[in-house]
PDB file of N, CA and C in Angstrom:
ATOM      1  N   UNK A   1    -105.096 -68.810 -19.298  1.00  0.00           N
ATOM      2  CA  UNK A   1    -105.516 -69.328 -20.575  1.00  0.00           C
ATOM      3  C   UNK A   1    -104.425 -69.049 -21.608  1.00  0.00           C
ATOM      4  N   UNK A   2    -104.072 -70.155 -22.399  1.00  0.00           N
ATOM      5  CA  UNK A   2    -103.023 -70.103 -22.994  1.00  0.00           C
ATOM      6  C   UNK A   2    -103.802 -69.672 -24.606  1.00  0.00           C
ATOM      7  N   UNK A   3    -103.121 -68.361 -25.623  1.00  0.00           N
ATOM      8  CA  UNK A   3    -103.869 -68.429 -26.433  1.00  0.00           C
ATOM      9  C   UNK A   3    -102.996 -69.288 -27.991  1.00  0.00           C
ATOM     10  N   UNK A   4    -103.204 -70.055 -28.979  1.00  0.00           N
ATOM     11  CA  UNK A   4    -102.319 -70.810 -29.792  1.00  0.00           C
ATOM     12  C   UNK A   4    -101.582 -69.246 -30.955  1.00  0.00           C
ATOM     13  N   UNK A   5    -100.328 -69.552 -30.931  1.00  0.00           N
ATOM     14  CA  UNK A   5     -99.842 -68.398 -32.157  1.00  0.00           C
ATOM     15  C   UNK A   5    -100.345 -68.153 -32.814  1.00  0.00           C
ATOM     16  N   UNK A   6    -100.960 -69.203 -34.084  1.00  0.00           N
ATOM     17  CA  UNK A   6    -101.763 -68.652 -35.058  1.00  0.00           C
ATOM     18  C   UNK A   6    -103.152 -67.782 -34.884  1.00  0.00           C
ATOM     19  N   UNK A   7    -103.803 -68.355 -33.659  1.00  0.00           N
ATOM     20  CA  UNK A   7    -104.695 -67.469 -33.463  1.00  0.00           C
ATOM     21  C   UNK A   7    -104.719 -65.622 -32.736  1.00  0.00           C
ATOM     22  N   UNK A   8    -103.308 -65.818 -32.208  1.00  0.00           N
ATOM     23  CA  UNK A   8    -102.518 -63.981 -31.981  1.00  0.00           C
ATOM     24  C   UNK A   8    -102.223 -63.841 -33.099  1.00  0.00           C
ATOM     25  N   UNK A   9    -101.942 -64.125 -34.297  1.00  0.00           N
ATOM     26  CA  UNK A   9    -101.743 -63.505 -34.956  1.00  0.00           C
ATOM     27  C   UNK A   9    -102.910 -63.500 -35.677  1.00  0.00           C
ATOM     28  N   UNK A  10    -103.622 -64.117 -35.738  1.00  0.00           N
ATOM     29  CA  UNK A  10    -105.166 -63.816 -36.718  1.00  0.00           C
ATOM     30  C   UNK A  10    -105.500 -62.579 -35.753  1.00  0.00           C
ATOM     31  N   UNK A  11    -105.750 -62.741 -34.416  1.00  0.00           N
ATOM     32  CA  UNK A  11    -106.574 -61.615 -33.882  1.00  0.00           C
ATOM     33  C   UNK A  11    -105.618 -60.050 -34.213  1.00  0.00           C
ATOM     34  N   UNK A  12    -104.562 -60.081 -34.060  1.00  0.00           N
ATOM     35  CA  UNK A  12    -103.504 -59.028 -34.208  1.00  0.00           C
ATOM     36  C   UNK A  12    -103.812 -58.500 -35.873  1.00  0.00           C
ATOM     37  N   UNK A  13    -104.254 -59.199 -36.464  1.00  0.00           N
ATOM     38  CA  UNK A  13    -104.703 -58.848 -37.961  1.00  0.00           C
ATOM     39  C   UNK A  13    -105.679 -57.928 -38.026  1.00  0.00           C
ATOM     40  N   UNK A  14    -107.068 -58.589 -37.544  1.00  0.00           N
ATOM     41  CA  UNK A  14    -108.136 -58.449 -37.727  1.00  0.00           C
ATOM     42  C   UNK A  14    -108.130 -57.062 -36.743  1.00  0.00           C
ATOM     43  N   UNK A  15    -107.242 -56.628 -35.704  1.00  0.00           N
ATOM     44  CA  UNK A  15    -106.907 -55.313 -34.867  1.00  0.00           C
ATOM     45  C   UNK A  15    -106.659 -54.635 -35.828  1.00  0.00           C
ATOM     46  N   UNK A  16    -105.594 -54.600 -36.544  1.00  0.00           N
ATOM     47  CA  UNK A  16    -105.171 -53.738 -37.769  1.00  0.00           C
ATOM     48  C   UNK A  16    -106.109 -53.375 -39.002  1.00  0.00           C
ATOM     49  N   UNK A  17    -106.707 -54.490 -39.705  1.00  0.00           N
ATOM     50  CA  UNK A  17    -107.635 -54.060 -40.318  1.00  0.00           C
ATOM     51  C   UNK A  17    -108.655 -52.801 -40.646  1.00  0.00           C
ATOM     52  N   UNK A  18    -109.226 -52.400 -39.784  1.00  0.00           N
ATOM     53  CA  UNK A  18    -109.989 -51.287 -39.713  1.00  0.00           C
ATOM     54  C   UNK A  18    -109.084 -50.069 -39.990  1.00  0.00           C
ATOM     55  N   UNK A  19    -107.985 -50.240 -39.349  1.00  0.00           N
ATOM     56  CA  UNK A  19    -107.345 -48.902 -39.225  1.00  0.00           C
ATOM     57  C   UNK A  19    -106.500 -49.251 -40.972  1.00  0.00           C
ATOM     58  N   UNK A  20    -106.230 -50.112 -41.217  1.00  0.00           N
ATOM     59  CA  UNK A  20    -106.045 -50.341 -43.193  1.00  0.00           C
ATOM     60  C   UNK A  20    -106.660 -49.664 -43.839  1.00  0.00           C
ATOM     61  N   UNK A  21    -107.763 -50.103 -43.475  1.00  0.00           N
ATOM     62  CA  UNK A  21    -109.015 -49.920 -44.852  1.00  0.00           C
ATOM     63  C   UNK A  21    -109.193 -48.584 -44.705  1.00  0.00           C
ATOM     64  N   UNK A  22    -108.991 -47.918 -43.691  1.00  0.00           N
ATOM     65  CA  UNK A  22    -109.618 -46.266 -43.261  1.00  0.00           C
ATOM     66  C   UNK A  22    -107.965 -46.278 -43.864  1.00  0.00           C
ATOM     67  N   UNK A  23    -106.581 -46.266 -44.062  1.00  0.00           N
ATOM     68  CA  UNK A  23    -105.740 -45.549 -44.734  1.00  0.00           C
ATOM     69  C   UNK A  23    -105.936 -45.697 -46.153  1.00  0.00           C
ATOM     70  N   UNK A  24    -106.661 -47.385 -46.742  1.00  0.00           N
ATOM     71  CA  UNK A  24    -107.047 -46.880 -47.920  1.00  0.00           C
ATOM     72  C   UNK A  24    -107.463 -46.365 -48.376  1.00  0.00           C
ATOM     73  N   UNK A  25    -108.060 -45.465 -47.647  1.00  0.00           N
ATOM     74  CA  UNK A  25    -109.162 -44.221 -48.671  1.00  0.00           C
ATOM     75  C   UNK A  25    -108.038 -42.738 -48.882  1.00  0.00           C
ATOM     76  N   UNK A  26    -106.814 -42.971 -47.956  1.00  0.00           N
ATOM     77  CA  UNK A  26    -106.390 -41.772 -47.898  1.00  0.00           C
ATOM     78  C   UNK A  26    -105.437 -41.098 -49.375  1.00  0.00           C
ATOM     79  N   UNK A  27    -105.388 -39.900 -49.308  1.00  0.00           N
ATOM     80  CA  UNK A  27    -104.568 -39.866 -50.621  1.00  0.00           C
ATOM     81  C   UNK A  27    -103.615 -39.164 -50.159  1.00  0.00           C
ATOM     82  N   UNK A  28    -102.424 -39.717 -51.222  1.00  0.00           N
ATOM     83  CA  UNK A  28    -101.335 -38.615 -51.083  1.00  0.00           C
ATOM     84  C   UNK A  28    -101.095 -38.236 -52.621  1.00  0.00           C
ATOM     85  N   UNK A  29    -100.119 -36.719 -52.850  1.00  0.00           N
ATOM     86  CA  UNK A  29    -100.216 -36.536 -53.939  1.00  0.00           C
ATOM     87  C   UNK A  29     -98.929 -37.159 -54.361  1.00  0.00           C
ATOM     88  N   UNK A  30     -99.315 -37.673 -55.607  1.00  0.00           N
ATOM     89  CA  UNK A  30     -97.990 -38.413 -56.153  1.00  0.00           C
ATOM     90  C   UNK A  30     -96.574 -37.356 -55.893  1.00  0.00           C
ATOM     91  N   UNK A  31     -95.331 -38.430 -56.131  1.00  0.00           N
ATOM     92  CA  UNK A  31     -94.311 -37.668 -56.417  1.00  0.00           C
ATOM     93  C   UNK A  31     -94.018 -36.511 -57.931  1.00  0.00           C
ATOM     94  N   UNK A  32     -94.854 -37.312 -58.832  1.00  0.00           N
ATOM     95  CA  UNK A  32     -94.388 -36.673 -59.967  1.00  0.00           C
ATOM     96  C   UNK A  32     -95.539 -35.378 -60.216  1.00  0.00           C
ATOM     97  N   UNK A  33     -96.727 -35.627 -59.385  1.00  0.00           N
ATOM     98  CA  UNK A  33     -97.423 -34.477 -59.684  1.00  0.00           C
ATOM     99  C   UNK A  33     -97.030 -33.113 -58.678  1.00  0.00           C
ATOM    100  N   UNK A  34     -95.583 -33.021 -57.784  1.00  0.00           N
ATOM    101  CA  UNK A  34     -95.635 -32.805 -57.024  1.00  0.00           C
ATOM    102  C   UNK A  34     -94.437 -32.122 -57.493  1.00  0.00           C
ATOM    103  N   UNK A  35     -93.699 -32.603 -58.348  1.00  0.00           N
ATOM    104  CA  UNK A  35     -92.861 -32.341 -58.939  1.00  0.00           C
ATOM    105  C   UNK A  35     -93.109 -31.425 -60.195  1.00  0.00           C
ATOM    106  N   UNK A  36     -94.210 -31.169 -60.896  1.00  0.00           N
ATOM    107  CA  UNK A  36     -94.917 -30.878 -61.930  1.00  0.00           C
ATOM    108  C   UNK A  36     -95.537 -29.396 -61.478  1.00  0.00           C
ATOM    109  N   UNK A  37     -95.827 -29.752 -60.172  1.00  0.00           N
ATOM    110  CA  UNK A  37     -96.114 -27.912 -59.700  1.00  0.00           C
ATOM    111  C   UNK A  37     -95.368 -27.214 -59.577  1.00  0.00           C
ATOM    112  N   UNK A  38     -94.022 -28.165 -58.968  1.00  0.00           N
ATOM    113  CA  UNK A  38     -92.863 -27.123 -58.287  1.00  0.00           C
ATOM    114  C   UNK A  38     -92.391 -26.528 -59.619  1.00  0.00           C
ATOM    115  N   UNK A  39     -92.528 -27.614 -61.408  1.00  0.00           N
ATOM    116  CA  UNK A  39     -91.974 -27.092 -62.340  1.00  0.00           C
ATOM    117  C   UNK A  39     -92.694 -25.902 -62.731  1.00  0.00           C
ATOM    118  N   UNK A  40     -94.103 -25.926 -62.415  1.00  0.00           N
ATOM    119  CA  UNK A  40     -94.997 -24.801 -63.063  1.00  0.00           C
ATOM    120  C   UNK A  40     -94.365 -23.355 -62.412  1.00  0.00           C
ATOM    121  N   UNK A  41     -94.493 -23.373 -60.609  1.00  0.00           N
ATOM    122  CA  UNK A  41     -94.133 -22.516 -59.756  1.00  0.00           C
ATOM    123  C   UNK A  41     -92.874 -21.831 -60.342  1.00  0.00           C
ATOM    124  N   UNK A  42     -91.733 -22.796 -60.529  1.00  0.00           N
ATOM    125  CA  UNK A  42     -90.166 -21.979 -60.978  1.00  0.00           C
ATOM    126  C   UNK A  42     -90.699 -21.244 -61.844  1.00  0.00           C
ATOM    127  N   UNK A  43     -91.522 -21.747 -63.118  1.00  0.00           N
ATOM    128  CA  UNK A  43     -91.664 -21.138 -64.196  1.00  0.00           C
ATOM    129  C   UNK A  43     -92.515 -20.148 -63.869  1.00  0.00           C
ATOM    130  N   UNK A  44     -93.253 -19.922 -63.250  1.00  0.00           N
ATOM    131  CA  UNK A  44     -93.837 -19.005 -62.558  1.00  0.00           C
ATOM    132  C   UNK A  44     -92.945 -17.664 -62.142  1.00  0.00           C
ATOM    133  N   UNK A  45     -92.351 -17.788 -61.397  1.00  0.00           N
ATOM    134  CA  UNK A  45     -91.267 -17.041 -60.579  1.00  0.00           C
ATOM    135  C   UNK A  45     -90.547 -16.473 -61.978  1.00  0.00           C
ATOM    136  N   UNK A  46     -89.443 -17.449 -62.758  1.00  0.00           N
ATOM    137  CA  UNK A  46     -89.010 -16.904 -63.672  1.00  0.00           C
ATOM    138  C   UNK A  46     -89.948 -15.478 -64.406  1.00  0.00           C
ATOM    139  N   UNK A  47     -91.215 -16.101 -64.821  1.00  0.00           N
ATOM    140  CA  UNK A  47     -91.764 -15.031 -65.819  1.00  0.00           C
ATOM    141  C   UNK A  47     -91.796 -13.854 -64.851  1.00  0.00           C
ATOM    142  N   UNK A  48     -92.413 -13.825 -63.599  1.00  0.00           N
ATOM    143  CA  UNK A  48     -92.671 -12.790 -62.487  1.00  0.00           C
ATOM    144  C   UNK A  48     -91.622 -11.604 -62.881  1.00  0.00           C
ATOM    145  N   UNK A  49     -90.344 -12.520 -62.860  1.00  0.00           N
ATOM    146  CA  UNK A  49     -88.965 -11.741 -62.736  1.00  0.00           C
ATOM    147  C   UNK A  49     -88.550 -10.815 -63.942  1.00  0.00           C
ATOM    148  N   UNK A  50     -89.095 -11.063 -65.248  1.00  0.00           N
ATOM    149  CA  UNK A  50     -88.849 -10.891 -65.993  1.00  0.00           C
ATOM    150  C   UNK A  50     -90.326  -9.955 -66.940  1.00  0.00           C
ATOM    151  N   UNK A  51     -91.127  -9.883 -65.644  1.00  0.00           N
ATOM    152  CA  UNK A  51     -92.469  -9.296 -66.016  1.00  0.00           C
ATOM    153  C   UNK A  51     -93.352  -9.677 -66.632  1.00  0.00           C
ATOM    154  N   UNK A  52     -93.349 -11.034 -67.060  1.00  0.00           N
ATOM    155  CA  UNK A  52     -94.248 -11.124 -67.961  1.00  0.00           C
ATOM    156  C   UNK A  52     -95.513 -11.582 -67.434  1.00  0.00           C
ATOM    157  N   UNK A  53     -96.257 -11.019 -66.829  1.00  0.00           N
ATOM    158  CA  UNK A  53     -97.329 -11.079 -65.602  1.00  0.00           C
ATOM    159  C   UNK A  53     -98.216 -12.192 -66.175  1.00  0.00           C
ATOM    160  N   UNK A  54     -98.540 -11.745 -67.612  1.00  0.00           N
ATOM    161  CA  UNK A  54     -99.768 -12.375 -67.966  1.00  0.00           C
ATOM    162  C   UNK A  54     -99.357 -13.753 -67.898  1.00  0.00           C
ATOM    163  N   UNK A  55     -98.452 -14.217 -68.211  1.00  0.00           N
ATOM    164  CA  UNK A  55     -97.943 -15.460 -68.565  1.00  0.00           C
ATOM    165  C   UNK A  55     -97.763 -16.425 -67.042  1.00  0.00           C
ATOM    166  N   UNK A  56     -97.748 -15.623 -65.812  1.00  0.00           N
ATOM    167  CA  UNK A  56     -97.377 -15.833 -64.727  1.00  0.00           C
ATOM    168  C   UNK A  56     -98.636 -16.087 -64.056  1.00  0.00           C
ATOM    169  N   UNK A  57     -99.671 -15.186 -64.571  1.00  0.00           N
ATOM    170  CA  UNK A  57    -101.604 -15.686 -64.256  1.00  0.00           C
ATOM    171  C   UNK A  57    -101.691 -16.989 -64.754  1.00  0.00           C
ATOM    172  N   UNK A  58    -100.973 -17.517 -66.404  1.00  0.00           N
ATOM    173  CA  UNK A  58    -101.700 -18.560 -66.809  1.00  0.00           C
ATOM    174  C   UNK A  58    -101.142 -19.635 -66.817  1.00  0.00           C
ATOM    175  N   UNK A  59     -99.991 -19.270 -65.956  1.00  0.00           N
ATOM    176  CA  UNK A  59     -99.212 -20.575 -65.096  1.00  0.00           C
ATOM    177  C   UNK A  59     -99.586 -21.121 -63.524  1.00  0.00           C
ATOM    178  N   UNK A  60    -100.281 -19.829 -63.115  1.00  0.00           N
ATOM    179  CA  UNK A  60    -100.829 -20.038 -61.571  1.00  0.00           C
ATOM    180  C   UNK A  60    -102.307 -20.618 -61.717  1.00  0.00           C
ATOM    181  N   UNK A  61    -102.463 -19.715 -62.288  1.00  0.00           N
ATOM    182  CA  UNK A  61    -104.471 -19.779 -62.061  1.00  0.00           C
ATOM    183  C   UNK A  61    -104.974 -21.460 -61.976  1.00  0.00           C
ATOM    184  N   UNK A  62    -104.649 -22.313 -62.926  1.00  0.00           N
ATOM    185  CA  UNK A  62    -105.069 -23.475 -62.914  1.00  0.00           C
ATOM    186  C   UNK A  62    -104.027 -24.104 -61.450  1.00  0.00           C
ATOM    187  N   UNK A  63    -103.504 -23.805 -60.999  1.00  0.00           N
ATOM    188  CA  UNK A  63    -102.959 -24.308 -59.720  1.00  0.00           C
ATOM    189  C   UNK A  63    -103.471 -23.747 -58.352  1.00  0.00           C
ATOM    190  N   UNK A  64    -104.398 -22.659 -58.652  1.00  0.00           N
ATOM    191  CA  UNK A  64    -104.964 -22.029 -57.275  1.00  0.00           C
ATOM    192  C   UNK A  64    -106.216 -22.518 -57.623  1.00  0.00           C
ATOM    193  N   UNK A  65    -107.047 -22.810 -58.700  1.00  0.00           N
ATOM    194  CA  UNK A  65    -107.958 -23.392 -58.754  1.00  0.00           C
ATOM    195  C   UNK A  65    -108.203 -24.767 -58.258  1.00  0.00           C
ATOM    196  N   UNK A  66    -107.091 -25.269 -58.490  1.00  0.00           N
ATOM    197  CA  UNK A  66    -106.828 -26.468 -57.702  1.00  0.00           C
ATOM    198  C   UNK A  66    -106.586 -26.963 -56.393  1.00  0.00           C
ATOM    199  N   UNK A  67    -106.407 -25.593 -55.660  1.00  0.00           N
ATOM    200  CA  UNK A  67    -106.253 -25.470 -53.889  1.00  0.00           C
ATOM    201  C   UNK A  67    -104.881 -25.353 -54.037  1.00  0.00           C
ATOM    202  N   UNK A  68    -103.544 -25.060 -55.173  1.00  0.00           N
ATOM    203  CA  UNK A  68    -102.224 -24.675 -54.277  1.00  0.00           C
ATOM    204  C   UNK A  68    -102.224 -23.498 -53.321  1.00  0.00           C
ATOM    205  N   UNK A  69    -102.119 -23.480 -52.355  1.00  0.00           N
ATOM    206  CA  UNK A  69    -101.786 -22.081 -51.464  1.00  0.00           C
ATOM    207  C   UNK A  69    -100.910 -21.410 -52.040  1.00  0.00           C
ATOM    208  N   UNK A  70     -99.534 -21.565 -52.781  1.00  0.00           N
ATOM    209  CA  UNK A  70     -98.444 -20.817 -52.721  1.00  0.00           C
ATOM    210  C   UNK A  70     -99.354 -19.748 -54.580  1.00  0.00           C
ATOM    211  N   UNK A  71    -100.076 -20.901 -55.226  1.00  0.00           N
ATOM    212  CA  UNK A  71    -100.314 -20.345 -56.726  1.00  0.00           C
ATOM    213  C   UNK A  71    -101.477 -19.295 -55.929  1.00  0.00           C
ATOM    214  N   UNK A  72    -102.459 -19.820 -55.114  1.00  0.00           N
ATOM    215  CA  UNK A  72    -103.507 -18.895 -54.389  1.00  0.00           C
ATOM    216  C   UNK A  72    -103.414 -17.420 -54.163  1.00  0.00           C
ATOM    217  N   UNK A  73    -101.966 -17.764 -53.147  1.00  0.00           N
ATOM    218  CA  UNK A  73    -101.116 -16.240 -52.288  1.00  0.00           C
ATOM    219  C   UNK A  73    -100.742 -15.316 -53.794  1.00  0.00           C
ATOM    220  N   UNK A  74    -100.106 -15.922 -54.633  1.00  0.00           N
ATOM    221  CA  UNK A  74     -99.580 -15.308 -55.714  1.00  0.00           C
ATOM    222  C   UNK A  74    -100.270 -14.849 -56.638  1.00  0.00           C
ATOM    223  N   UNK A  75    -101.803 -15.658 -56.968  1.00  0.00           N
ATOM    224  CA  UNK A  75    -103.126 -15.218 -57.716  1.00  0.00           C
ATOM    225  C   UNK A  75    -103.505 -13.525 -57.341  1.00  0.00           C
ATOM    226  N   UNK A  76    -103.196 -14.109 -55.841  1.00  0.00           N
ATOM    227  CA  UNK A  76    -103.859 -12.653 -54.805  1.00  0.00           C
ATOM    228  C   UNK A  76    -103.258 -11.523 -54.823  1.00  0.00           C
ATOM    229  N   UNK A  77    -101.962 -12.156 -54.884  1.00  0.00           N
ATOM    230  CA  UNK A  77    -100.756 -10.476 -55.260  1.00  0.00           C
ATOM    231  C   UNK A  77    -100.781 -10.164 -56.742  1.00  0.00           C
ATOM    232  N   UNK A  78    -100.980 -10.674 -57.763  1.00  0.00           N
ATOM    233  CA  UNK A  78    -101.344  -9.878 -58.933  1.00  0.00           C
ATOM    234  C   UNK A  78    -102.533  -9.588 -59.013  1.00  0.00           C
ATOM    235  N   UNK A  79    -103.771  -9.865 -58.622  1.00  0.00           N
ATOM    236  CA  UNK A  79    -104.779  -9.168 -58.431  1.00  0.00           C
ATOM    237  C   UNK A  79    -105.070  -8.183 -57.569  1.00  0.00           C
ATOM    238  N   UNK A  80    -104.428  -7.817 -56.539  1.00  0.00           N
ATOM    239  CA  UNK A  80    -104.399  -7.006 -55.692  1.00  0.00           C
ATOM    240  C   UNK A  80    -103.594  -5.825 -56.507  1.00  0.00           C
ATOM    241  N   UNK A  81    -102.515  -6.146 -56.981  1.00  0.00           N
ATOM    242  CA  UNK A  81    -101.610  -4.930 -57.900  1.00  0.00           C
ATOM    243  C   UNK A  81    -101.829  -4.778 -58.958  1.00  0.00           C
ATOM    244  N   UNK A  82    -102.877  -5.555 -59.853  1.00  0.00           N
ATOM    245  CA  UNK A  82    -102.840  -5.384 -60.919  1.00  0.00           C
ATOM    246  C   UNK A  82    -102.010  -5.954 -62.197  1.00  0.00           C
ATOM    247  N   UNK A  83    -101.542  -6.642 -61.816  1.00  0.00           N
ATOM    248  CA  UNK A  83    -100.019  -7.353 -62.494  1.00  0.00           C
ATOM    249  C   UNK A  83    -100.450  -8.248 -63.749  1.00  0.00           C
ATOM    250  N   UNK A  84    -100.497  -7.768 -64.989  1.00  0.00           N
ATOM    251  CA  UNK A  84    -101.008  -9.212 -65.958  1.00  0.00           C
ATOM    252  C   UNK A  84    -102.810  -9.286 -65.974  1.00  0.00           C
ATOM    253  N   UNK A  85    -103.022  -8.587 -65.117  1.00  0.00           N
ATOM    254  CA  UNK A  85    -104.841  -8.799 -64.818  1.00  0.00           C
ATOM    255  C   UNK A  85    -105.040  -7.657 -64.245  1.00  0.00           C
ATOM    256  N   UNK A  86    -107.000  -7.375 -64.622  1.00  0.00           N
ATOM    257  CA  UNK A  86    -106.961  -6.370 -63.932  1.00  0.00           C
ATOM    258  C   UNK A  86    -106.998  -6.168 -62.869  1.00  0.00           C
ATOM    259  N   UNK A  87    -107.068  -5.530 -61.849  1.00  0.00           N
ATOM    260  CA  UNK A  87    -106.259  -4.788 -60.538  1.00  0.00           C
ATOM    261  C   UNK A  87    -108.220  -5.313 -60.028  1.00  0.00           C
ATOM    262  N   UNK A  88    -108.375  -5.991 -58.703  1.00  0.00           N
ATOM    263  CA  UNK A  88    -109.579  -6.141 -58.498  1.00  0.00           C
ATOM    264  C   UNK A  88    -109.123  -6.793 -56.585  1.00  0.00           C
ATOM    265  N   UNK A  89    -109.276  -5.903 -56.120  1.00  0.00           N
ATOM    266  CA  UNK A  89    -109.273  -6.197 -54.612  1.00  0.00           C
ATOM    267  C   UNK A  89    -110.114  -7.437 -54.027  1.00  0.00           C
ATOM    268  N   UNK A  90    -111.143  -6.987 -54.524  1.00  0.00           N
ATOM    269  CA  UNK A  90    -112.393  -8.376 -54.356  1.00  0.00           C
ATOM    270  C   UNK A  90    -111.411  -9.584 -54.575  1.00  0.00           C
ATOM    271  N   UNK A  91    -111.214  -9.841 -55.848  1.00  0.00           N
ATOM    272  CA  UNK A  91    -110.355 -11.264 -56.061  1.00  0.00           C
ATOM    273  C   UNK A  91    -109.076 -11.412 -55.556  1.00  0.00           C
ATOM    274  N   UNK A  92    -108.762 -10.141 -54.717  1.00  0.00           N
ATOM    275  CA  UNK A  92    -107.134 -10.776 -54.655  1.00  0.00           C
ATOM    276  C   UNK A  92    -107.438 -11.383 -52.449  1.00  0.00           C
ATOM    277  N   UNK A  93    -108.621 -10.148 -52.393  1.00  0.00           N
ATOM    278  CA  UNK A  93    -108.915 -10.932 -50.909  1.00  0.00           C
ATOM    279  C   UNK A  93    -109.384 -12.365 -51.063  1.00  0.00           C
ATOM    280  N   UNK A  94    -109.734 -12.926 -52.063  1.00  0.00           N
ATOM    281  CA  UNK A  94    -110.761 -13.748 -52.533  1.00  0.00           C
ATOM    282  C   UNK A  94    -109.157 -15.214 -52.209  1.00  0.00           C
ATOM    283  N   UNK A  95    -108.672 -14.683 -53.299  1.00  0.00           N
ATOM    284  CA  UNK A  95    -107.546 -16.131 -53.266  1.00  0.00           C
ATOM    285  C   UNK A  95    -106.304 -15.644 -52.107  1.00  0.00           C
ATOM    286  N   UNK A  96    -106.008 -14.626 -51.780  1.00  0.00           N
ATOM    287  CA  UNK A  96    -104.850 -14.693 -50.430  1.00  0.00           C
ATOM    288  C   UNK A  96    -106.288 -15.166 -49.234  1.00  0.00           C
ATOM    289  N   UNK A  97    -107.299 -14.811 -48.918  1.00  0.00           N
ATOM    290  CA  UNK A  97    -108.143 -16.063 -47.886  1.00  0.00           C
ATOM    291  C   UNK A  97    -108.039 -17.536 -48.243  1.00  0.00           C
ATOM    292  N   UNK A  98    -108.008 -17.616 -49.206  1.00  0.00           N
ATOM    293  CA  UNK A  98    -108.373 -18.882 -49.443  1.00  0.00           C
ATOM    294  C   UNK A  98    -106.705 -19.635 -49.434  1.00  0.00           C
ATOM    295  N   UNK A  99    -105.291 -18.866 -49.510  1.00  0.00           N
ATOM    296  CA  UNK A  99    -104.343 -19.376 -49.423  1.00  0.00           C
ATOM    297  C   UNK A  99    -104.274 -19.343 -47.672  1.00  0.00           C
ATOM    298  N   UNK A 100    -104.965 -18.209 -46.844  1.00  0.00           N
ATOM    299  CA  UNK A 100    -104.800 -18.377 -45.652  1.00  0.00           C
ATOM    300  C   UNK A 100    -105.211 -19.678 -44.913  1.00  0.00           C
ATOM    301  N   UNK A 101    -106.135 -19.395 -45.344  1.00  0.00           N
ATOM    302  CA  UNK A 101    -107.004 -20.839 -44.664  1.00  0.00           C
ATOM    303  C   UNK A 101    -106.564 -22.210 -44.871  1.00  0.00           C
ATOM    304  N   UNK A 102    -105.364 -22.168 -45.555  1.00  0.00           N
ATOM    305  CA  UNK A 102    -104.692 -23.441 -45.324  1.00  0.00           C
ATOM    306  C   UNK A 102    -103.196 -23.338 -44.847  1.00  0.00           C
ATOM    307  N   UNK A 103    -102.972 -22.502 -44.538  1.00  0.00           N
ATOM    308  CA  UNK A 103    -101.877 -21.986 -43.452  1.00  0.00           C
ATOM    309  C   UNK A 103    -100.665 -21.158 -44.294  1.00  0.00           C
ATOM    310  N   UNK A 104    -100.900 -20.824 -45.262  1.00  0.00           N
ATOM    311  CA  UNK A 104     -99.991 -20.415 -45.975  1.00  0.00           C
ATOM    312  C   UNK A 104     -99.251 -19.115 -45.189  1.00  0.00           C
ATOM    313  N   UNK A 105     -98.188 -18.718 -45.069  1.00  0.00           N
ATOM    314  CA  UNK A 105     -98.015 -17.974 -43.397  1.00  0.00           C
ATOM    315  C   UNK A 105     -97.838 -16.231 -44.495  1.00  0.00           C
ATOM    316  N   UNK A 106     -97.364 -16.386 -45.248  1.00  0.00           N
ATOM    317  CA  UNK A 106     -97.394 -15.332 -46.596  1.00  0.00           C
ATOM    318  C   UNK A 106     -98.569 -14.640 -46.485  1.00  0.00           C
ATOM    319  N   UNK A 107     -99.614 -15.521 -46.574  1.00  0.00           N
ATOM    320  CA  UNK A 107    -101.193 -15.615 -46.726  1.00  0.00           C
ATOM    321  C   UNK A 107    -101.811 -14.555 -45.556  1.00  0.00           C
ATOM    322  N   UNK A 108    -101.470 -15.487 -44.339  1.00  0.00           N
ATOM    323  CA  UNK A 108    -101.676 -15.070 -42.864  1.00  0.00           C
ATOM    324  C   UNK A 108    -101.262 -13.595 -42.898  1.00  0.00           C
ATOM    325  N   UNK A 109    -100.324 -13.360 -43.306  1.00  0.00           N
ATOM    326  CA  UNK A 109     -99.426 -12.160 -42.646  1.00  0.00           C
ATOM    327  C   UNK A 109    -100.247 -11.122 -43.039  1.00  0.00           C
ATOM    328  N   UNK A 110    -100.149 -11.185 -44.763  1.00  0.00           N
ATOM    329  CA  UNK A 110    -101.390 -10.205 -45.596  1.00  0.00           C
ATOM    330  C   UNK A 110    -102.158  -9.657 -44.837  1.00  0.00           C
ATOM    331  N   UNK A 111    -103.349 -10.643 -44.235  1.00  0.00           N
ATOM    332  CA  UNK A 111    -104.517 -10.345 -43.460  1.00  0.00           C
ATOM    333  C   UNK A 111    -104.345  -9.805 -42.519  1.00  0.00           C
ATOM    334  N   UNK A 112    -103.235  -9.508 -41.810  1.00  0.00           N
ATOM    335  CA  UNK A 112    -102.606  -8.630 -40.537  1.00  0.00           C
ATOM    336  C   UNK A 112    -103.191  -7.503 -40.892  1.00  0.00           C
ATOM    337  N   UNK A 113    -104.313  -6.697 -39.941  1.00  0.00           N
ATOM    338  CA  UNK A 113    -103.991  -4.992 -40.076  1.00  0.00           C
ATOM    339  C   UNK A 113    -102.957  -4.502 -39.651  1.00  0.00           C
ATOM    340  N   UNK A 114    -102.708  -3.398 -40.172  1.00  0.00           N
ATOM    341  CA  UNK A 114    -101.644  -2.404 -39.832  1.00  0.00           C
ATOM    342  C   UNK A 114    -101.848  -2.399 -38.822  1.00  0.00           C
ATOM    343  N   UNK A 115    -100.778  -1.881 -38.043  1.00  0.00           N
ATOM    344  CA  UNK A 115    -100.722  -1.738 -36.094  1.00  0.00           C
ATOM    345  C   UNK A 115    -100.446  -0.524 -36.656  1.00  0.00           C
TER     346      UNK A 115
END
């Protein structure tokens, strides 16, 4: 059975389709918002370096609230030490889990017991 071109290519469409519409739902994060963390993060790091802790909470916090792992891991190490905030173990297991659980390997390691 011979099938006519136009109709391989209608059916070859209508194959693809499904698997379209299921990537339209998918998201990626833009370039520029992506770019906008990495600016927060430097600035982050900078203040770290230079101590200014508090300033380094209120550059992260709205980015671990948001699911960054790297602002998460870093939420967790000034709460764990005390850095800029007060010193509260509860919250610093609270956001280094929550940076683990998305593979953050920083994250992971933390949760290692001592051997």
């Amino acid at each position: 059975m011979k099938i006519h071109p136009q109709l391989k290519l209608t059916l070859f469409l209508l194959g693809l389709l499904p698997g379209l519409i299921a990537l339209n739902g998918c998201s990626t994060t833009p370039d520029s918002e992506m770019d906008e963390t990495a600016a927060i993060l430097t600035e982050a790091h900078k203040a770290y370096n230079i101590k200014a802790y508090k300033k380094v909470f209120q550059l992260i916090f709205p980015l671990a609230a948001a699911g960054n792992d790297k602002a998460q891991y870093a939420l967790g190490y000034l709460f764990y030490y005390g850095l800029g905030v007060q010193k509260s173990e509860r919250q610093a297991m609270h956001w280094i889990q929550q940076a683990a659980a998305q593979g953050n390997p920083k994250a992971r390691k933390a949760l290692i017991p001592n051997q």
